[in-house]
Protein backbone atom coordinates (compact mmCIF):
# COMPACT_ATOMS: atom_id res chain seq x y z
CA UNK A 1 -64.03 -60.22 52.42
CA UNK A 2 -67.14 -61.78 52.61
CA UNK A 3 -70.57 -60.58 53.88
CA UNK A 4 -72.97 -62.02 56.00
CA UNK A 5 -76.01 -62.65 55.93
CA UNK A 6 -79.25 -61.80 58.33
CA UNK A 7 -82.34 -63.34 58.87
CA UNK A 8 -84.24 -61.73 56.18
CA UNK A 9 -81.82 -62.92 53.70
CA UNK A 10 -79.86 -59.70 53.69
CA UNK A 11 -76.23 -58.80 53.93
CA UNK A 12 -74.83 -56.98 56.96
CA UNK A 13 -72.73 -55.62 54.56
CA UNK A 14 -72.11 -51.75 54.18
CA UNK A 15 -71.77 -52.55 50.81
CA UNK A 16 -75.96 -53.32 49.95
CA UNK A 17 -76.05 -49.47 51.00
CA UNK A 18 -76.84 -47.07 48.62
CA UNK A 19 -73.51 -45.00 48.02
CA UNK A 20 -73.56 -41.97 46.20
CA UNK A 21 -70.49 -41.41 43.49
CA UNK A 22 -68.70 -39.36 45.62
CA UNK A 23 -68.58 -41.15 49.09
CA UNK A 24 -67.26 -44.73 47.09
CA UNK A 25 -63.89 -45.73 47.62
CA UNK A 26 -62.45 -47.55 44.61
CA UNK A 27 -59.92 -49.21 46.85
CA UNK A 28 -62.09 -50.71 49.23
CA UNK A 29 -65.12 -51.19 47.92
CA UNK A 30 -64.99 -54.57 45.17
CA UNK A 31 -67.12 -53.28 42.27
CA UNK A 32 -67.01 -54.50 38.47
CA UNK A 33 -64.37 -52.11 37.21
CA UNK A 34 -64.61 -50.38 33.99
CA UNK A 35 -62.02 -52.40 32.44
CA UNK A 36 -63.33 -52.34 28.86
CA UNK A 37 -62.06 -49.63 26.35
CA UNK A 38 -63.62 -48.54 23.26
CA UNK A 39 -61.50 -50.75 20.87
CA UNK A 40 -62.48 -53.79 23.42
CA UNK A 41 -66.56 -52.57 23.07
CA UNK A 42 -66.02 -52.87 19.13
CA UNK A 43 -64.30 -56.30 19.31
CA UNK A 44 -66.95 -57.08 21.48
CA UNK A 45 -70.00 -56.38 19.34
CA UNK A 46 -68.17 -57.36 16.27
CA UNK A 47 -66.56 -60.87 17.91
CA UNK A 48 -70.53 -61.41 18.98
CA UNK A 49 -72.00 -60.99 15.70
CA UNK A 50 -70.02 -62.83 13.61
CA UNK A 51 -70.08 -66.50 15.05
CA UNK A 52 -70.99 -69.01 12.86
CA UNK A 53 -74.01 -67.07 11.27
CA UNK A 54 -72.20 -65.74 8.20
CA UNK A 55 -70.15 -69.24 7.40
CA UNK A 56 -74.22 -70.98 8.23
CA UNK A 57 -77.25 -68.75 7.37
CA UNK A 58 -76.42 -67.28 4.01
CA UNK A 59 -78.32 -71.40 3.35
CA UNK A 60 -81.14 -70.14 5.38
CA UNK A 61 -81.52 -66.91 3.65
CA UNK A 62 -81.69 -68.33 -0.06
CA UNK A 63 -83.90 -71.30 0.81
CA UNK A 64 -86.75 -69.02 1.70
CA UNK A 65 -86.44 -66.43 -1.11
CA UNK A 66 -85.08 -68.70 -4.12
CA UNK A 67 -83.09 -65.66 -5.39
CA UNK A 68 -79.64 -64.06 -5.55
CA UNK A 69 -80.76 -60.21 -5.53
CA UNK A 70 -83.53 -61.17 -3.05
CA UNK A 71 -80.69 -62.59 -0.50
CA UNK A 72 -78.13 -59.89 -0.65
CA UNK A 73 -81.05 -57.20 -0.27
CA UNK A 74 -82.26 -59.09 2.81
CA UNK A 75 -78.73 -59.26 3.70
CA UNK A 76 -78.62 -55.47 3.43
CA UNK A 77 -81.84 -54.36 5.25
CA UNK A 78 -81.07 -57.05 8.30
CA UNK A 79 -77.62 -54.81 8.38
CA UNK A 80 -79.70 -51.32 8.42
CA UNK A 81 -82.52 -53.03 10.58
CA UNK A 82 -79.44 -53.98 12.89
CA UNK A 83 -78.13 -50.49 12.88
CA UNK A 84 -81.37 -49.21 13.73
CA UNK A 85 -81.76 -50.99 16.66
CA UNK A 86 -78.43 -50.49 17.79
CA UNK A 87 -78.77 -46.22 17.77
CA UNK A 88 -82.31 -46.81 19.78
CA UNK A 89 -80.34 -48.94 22.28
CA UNK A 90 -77.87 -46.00 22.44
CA UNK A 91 -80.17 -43.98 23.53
CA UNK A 92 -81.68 -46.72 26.21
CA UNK A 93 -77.95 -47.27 27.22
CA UNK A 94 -76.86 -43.98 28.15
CA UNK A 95 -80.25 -43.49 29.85
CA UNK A 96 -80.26 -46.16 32.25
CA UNK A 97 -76.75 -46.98 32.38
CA UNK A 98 -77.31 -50.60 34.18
CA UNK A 99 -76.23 -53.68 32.57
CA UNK A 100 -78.95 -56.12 31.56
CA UNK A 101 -79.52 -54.97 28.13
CA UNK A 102 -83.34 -55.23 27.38
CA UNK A 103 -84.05 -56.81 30.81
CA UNK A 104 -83.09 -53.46 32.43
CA UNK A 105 -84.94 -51.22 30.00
CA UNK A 106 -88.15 -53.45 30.45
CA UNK A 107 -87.94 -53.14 33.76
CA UNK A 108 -87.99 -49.40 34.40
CA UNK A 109 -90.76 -49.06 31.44
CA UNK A 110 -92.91 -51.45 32.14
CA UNK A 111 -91.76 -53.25 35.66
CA UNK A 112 -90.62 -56.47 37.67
CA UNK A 113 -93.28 -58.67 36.24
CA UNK A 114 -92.63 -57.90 32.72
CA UNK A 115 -88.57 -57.79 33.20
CA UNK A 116 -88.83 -61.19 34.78
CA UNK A 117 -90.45 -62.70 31.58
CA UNK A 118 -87.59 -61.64 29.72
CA UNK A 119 -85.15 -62.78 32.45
CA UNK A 120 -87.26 -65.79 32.36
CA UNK A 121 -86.89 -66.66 28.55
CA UNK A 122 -82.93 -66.01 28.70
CA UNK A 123 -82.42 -68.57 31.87
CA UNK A 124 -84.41 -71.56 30.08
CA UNK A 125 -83.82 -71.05 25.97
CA UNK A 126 -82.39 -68.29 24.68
CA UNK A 127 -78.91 -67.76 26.37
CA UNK A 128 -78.23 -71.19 27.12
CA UNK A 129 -79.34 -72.57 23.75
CA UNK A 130 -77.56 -69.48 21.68
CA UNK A 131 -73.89 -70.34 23.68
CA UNK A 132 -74.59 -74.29 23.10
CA UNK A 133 -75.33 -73.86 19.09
CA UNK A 134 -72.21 -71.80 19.01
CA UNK A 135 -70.06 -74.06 20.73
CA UNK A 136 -71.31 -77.18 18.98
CA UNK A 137 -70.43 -74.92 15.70
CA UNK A 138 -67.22 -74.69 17.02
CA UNK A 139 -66.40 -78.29 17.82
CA UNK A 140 -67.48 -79.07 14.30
CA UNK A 141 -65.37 -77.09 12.67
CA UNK A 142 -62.54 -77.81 14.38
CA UNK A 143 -62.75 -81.47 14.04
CA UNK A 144 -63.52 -80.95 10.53
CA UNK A 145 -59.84 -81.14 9.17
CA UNK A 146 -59.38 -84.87 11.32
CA UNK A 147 -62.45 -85.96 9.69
CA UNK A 148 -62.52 -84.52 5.81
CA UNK A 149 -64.42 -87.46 4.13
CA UNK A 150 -67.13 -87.48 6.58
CA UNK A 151 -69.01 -86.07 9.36
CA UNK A 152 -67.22 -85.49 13.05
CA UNK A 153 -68.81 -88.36 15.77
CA UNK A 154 -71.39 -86.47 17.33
CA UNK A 155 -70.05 -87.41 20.99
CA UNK A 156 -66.46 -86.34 20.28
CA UNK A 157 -68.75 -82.97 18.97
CA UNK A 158 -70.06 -82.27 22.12
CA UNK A 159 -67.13 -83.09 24.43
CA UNK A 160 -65.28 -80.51 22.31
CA UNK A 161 -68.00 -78.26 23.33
CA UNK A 162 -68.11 -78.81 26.67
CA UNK A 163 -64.60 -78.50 26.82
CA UNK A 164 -64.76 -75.20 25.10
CA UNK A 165 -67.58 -73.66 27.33
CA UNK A 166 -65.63 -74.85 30.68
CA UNK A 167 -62.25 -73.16 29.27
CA UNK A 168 -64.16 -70.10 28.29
CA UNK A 169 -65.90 -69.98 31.70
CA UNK A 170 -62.40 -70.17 33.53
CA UNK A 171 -60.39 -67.53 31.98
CA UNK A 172 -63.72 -65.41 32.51
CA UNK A 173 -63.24 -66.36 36.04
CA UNK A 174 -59.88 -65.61 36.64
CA UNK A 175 -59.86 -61.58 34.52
CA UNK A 176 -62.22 -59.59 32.53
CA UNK A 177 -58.99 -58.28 30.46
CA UNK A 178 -57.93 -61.78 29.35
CA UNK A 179 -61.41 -62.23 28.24
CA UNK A 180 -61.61 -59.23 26.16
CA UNK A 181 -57.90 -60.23 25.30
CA UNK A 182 -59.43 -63.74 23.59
CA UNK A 183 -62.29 -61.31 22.06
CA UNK A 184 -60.10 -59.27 20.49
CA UNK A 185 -57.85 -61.61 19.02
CA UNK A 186 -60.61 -63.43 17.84
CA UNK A 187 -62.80 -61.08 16.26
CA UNK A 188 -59.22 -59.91 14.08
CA UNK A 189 -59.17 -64.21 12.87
CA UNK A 190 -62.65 -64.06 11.92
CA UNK A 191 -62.61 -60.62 9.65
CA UNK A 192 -58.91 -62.02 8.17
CA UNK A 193 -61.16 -65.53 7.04
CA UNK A 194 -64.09 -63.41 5.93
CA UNK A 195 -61.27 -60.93 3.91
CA UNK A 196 -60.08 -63.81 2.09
CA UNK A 197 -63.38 -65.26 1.37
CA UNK A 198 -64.57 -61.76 0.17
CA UNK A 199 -61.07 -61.05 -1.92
CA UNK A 200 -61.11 -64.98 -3.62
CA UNK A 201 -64.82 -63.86 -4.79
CA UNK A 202 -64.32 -60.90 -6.18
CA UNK A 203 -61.54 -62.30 -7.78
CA UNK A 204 -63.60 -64.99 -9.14
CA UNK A 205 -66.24 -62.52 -10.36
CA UNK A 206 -63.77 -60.42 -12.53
CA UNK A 207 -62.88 -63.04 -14.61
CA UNK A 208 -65.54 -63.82 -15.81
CA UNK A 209 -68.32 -65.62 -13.49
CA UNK A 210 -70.75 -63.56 -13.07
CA UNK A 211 -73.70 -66.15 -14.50
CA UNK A 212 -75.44 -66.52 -11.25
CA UNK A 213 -76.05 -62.86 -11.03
CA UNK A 214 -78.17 -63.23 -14.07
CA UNK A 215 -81.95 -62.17 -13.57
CA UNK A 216 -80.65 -62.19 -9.72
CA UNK A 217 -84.32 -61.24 -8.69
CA UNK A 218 -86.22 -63.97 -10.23
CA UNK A 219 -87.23 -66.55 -7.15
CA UNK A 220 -90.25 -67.97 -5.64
CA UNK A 221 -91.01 -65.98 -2.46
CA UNK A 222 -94.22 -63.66 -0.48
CA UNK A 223 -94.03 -61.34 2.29
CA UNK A 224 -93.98 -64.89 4.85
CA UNK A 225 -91.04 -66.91 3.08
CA UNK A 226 -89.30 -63.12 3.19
CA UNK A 227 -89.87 -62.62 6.87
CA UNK A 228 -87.87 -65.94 7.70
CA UNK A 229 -85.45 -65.53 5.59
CA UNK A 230 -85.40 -62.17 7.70
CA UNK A 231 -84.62 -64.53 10.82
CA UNK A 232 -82.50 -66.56 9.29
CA UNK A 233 -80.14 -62.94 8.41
CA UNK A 234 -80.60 -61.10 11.74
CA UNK A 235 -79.34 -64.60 13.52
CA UNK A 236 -76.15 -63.51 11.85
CA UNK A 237 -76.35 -60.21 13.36
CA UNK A 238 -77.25 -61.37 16.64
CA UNK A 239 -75.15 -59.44 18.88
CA UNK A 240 -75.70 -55.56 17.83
CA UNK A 241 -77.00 -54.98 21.37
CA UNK A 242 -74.72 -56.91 23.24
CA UNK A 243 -72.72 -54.24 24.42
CA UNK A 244 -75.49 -52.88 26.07
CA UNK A 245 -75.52 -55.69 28.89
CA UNK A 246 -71.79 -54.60 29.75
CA UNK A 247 -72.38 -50.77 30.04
CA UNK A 248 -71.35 -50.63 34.25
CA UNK A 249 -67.85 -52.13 32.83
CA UNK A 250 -67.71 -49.96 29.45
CA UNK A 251 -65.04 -46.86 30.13
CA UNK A 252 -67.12 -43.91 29.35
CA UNK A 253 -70.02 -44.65 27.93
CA UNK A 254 -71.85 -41.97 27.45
CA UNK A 255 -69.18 -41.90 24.62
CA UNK A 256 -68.13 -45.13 24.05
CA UNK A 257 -71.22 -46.99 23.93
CA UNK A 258 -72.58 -44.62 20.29
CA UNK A 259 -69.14 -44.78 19.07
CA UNK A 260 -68.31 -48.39 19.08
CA UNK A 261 -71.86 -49.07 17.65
CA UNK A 262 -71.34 -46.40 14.81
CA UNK A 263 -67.88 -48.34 14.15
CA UNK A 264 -69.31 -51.76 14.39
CA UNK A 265 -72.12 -52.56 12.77
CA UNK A 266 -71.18 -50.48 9.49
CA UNK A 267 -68.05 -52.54 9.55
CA UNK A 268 -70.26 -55.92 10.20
CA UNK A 269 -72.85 -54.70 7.28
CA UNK A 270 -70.31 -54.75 5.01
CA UNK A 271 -68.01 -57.57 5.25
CA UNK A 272 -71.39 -59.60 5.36
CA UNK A 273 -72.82 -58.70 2.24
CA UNK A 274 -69.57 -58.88 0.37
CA UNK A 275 -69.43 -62.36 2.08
CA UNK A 276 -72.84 -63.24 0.43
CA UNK A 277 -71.56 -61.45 -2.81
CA UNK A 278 -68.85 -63.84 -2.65
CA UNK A 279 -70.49 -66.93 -1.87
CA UNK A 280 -73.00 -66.26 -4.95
CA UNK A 281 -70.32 -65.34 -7.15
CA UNK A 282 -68.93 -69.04 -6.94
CA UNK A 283 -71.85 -71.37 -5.12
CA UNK A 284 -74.77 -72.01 -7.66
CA UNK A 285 -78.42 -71.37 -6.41
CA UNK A 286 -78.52 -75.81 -6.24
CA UNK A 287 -74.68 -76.14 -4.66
CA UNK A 288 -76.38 -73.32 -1.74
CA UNK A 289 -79.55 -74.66 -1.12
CA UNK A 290 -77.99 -78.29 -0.56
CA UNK A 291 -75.25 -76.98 1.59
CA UNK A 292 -75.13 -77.04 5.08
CA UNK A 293 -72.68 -74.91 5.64
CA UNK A 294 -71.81 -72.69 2.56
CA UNK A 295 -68.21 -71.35 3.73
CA UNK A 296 -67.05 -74.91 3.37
CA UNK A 297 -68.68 -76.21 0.36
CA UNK A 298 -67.14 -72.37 -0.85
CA UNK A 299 -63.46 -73.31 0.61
CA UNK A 300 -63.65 -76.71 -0.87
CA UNK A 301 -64.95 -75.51 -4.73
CA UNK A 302 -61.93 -72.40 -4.42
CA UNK A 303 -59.06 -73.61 -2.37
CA UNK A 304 -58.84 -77.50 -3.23
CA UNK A 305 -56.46 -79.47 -0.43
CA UNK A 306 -56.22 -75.74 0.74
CA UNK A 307 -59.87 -75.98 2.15
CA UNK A 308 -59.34 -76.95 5.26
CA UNK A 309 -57.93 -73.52 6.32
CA UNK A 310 -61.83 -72.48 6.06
CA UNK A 311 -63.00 -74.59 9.38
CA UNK A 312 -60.21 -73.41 11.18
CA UNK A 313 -60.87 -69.93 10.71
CA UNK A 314 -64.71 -70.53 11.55
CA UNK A 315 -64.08 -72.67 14.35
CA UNK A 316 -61.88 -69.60 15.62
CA UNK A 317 -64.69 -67.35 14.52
CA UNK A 318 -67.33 -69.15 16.59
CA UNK A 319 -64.83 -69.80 19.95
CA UNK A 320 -64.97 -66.18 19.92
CA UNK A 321 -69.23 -66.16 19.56
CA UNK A 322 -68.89 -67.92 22.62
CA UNK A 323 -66.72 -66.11 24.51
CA UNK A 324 -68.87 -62.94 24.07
CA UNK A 325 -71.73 -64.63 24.80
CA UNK A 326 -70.70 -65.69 27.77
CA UNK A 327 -69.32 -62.45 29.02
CA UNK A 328 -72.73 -61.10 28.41
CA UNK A 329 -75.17 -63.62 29.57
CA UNK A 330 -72.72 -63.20 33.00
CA UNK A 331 -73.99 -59.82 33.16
CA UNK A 332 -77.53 -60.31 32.94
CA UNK A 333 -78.06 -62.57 35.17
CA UNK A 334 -75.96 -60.41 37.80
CA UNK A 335 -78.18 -57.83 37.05
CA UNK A 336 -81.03 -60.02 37.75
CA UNK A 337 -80.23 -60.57 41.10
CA UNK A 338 -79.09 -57.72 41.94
CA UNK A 339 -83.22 -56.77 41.54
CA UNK A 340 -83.97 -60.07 43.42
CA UNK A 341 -85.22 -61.60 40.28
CA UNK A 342 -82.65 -64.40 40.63
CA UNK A 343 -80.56 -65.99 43.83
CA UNK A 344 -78.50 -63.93 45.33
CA UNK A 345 -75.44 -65.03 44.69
CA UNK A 346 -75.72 -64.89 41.44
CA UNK A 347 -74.70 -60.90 42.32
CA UNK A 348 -71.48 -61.50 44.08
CA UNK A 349 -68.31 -61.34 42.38
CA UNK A 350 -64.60 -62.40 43.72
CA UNK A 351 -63.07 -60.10 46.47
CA UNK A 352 -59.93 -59.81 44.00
CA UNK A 353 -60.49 -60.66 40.83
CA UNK A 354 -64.04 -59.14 40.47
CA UNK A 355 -65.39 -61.14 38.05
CA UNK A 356 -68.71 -62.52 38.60
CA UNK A 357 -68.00 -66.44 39.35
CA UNK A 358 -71.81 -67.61 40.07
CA UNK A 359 -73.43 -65.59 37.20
CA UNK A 360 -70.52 -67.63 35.14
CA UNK A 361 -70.60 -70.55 36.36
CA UNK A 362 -74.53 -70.61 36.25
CA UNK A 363 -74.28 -69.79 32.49
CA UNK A 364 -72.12 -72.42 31.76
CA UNK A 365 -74.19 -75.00 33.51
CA UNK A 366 -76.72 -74.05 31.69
CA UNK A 367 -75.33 -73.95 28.47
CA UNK A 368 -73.73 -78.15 29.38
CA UNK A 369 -77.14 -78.83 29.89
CA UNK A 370 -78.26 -78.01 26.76
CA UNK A 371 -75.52 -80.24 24.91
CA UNK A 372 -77.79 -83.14 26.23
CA UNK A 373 -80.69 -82.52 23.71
CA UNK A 374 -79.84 -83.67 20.68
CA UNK A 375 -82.27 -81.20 18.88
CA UNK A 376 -81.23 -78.32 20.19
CA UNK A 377 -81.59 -76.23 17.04
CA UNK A 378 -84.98 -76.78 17.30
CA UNK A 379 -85.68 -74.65 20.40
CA UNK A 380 -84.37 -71.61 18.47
CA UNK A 381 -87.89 -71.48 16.64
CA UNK A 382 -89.49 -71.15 19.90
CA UNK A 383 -87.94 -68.39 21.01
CA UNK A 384 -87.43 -66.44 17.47
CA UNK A 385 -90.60 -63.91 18.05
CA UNK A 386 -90.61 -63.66 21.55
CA UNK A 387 -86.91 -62.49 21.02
CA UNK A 388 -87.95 -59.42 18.77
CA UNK A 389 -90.96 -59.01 20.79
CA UNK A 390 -89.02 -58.05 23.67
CA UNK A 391 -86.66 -56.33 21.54
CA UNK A 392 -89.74 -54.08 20.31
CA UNK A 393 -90.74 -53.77 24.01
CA UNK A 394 -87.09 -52.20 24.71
CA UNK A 395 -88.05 -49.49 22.21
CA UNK A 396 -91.82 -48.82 23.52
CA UNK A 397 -90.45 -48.44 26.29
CA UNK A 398 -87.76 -45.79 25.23
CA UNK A 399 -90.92 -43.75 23.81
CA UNK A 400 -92.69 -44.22 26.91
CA UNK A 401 -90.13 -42.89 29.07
CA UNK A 402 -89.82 -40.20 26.71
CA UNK A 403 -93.03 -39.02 27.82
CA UNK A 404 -93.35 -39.91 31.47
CA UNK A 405 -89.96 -38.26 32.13
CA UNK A 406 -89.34 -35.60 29.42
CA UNK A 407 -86.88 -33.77 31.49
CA UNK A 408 -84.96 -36.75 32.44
CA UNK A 409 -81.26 -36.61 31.14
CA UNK A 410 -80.56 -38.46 27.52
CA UNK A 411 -76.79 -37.93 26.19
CA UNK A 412 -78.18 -39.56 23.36
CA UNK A 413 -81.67 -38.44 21.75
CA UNK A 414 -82.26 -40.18 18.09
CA UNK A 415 -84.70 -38.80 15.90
CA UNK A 416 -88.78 -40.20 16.92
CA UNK A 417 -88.56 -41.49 12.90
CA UNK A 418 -85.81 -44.04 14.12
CA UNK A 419 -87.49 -45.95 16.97
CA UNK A 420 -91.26 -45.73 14.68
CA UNK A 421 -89.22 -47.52 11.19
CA UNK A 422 -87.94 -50.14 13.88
CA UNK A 423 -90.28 -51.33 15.81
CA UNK A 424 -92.81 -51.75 12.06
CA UNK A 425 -89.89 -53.76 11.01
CA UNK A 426 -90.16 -55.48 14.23
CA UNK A 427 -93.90 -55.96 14.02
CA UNK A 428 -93.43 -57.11 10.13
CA UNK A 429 -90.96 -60.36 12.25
CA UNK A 430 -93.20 -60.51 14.96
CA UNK A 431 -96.37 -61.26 12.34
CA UNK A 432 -95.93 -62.23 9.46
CA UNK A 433 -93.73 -65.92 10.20
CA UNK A 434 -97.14 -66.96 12.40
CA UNK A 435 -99.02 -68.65 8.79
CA UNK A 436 -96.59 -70.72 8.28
CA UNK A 437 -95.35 -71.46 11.98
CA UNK A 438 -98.02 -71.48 14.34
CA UNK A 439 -97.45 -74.05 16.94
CA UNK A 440 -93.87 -72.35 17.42
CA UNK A 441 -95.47 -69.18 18.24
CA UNK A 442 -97.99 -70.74 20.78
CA UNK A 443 -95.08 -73.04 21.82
CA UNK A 444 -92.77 -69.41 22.63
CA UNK A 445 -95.68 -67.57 23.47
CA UNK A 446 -96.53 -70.58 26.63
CA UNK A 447 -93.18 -71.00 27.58
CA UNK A 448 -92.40 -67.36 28.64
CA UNK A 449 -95.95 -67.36 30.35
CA UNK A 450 -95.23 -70.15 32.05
CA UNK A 451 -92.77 -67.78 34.47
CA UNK A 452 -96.01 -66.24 35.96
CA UNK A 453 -96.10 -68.14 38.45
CA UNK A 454 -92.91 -69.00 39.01
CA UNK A 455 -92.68 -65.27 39.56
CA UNK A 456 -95.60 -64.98 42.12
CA UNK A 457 -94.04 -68.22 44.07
CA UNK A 458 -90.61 -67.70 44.00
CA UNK A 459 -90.55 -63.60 43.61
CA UNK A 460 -93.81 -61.86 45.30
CA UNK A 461 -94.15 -64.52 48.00
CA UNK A 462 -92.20 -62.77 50.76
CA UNK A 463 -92.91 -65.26 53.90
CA UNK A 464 -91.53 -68.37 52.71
CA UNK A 465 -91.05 -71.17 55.57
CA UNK A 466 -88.68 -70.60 57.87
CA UNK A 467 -86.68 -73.64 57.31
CA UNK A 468 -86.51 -72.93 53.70
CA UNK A 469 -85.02 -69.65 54.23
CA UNK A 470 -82.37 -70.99 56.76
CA UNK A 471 -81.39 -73.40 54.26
CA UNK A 472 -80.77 -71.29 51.43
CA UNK A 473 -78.82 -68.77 53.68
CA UNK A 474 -76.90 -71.50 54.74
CA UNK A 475 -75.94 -72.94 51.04
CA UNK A 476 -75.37 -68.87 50.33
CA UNK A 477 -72.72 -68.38 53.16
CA UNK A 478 -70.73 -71.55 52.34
CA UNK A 479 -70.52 -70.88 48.38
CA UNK A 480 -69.47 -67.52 49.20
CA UNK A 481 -66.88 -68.80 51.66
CA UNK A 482 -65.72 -71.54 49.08
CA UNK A 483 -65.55 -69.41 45.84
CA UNK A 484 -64.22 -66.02 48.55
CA UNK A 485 -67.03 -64.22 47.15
CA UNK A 486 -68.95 -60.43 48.34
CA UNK A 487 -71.54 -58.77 47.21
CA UNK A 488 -70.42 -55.38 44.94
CA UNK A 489 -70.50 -51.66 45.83
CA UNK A 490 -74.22 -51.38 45.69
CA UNK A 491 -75.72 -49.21 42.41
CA UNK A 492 -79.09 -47.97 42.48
CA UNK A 493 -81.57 -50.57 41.68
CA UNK A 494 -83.53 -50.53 38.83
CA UNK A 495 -86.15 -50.58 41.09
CA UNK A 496 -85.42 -46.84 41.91
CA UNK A 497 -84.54 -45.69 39.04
């Protein structure tokens, strides 16, 4: 079925009407379906999180902090900052049960102008340049084994890429449950290679090698070297509020939602600092600073002709990083338009298979686009603060409504404590990296002002020419016809919430 569209730019649809709970039929009215279970929430956050941050960053961490104990504590408190963060989203998820993650909670704390921002920084840097890093990890890795002696041809890299984002994007396409399918069966290869990297370690440390644990504090770091190292940790962890962006699909989740979070990111704090454990146990302070990606200089020092079983098992690890990212990314930008932040069609989804095609397909544009700059790492400084900062706006925001709507219903309530410990930590990120990276933080800081005015032009400026608006109706109507596309059972808007 597909809708059409009026002269303001509106469906004729009964479908943009606001429809209680009650009056909706399920079998008539194409919605996203709550198609993922409590196992596939966990698999979600946990197939998120551990991309190729854990096999990368533990390089990242010990560069800035010089020291063993130093590394594994940061390790640590990144896991409890993590957990944290995930409990206050909890409470923001079962609140305002859209998806769109911290887009949707900015939104009804603080409004359009200040959601858009957010929206704004995903579209150009953050989502984009997030899936492209992970896919490039994975096309590494995987071509490692063809190439041992030397590095992988940088095209053949990024064709590998590509090809993984487009085959990603399909299967998302055709069924949500084949995508949490590949999420699943992912996220079980990645915590089997981290088990046997965590098992050959401790093995390794009980007979005998324990001489890099020796004066494990001693190291050459202040409270600004210790707050990057503090990025360099929660990139591993990116992904602990993930779930949040799916909570319209997520099978009771007023339930769900606390529960997969209380299994998930325990599990996730663990297996990474017995990873870093691990790593230390074997890897010299020199053989981890020089390495550029520890799990294989680990593989090759512990497993011999054996190593190349360790990119395998990361390139599986981060094919899964993409996957969820992809799923997610889908969702906010849905959400977006659904509040008009975005085109329209970015809302619709397939008459059958109700997955949502343009929000998809957009992300994996995107993402393609960004496997043309060759420095692409780069742009993950930019965006490193802002990131947190709108993470800490998320959690204002929960106090905030908290106090403008005291009597509003919360299935989840965490203690005031919580929230107050988080967003200092999140002010200690925010801060202290500026000495010895200011032009990134102007650089992040212009870029997500720069969507002022694309938000007064393209957003707040309602008469538009004529011939502008027939033209963009007209693209609408034929993508929808082409890709058999409608707009969803309408939810209430954030808007009105």
């Amino acid at each position: 079925m597909v809708s059409k569209i009026n002269g303001t730019g509106n469906t004729d649809s009964t479908m943009n009407k606001q429809i209680e709970p009650f009056e909706t039929d399920e079998e008539d009215s194409p919605k996203l379906q709550r198609k993922i279970t409590l196992v596939n929430g966990v698999g979600l956050i946990v197939g998120t999180i551990i991309g190729s941050g854990i096999f990368v960053s533990p390089t990242g961490v010990y560069q800035a902090s010089h020291s063993v104990g130093m590394s594994i504590l940061i390790w640590s408190l990144s896991g409890i900052f993590s957990m944290l963060g995930a409990l206050c989203y909890a409470e923001l998820g079962t609140s305002v049960t859209r998806s769109g993650g911290d887009y949707a909670y900015i939104y009804v704390a603080f409004g359009p102008l200040a959601a858009f921002l957010r929206l704004w920084m995903a579209i150009l840097i953050i989502r984009p340049t997030t899936q492209a890093i992970v896919a490039i990890t994975f096309a590494e890795y995987a071509a490692k084994p063809f190439f041992p002696e030397c590095r992988p041809p940088d095209n053949a890299i990024r064709l590998l890429a590509a090809a993984c984002l487009c085959l990603l994007t399909a299967i998302n396409c055709l069924s949500t449950r084949w995508a949490m399918r590949i999420q699943d069966v992912f996220t079980v290869a990645k915590l089997v290679a981290l088990v046997a990297i965590i098992m050959t370690g401790i093995y390794y440390l009980f007979t005998g090698h324990t001489e890099n644990f020796n004066d494990a504090f001693e190291g050459d770091y202040n409270l600004s070297s210790i707050a990057l190292s503090f990025y360099s940790g929660l990139f591993a962890f990116g992904g602990w509020n993930y779930l949040n962006f799916v909570t319209e699909e997520l099978q009771d989740p007023y339930k769900n939602l606390p529960r997969a979070i209380w299994i998930a990111l325990p599990v996730v704090t663990g297996v990474y600092v017995l990873a870093n454990v691990a790593y230390f146990a074997v890897l010299s302070g020199v053989e981890m600073e020089s390495s550029y990606a520890v799990a294989l200089s680990f593989g090759m020092k512990m497993y011999g002709s054996y190593s190349w079983i360790i990119p395998i098992f990361v390139a599986l690890s981060c094919f899964g990083g993409v996957n969820g990212i992809l799923f997610t990314s889908a969702r906010l930008f849905l959400t977006g338009s659904q509040e008009n932040h975005l085109p329209k069609l970015f809302s619709y989804i397939h008459v059958k298979r109700e997955t949502p095609i343009p929000s998809l397909i957009f992300t994996c544009v995107a993402s393609l686009a960004m496997l043309f700059v060759r420095d692409v790492i780069v742009l993950i400084n930019y965006y490193g603060q802002i990131l947190w900062f709108s993470v800490a706006a998320s959690i204002v925001g929960m106090l905030l409504l908290r106090y403008k709507q005291p009597n509003a219903p919360r299935p989840i309530r965490v203690h005031t404590s919580i929230p107050v410990i988080f967003l200092c930590a999140c002010a200690f990120l925010i801060i202290f990296p500026i000495p010895d990276q200011p032009m990134n933080t102007v650089i992040g800081a212009a870029i997500t002002l720069s969507g002022i005015p694309v938000y007064y032009l393209c957003i707040k400026w309602q008469n538009k020419p004529k011939k502008y608006t027939r033209i963009v109706e007209k693209l609408t109507v034929f993508l929808q016809q082409l890709m058999e596309l409608t707009s969803p059972e309408a939810t209430q808007l954030l808007s009105q919430t």
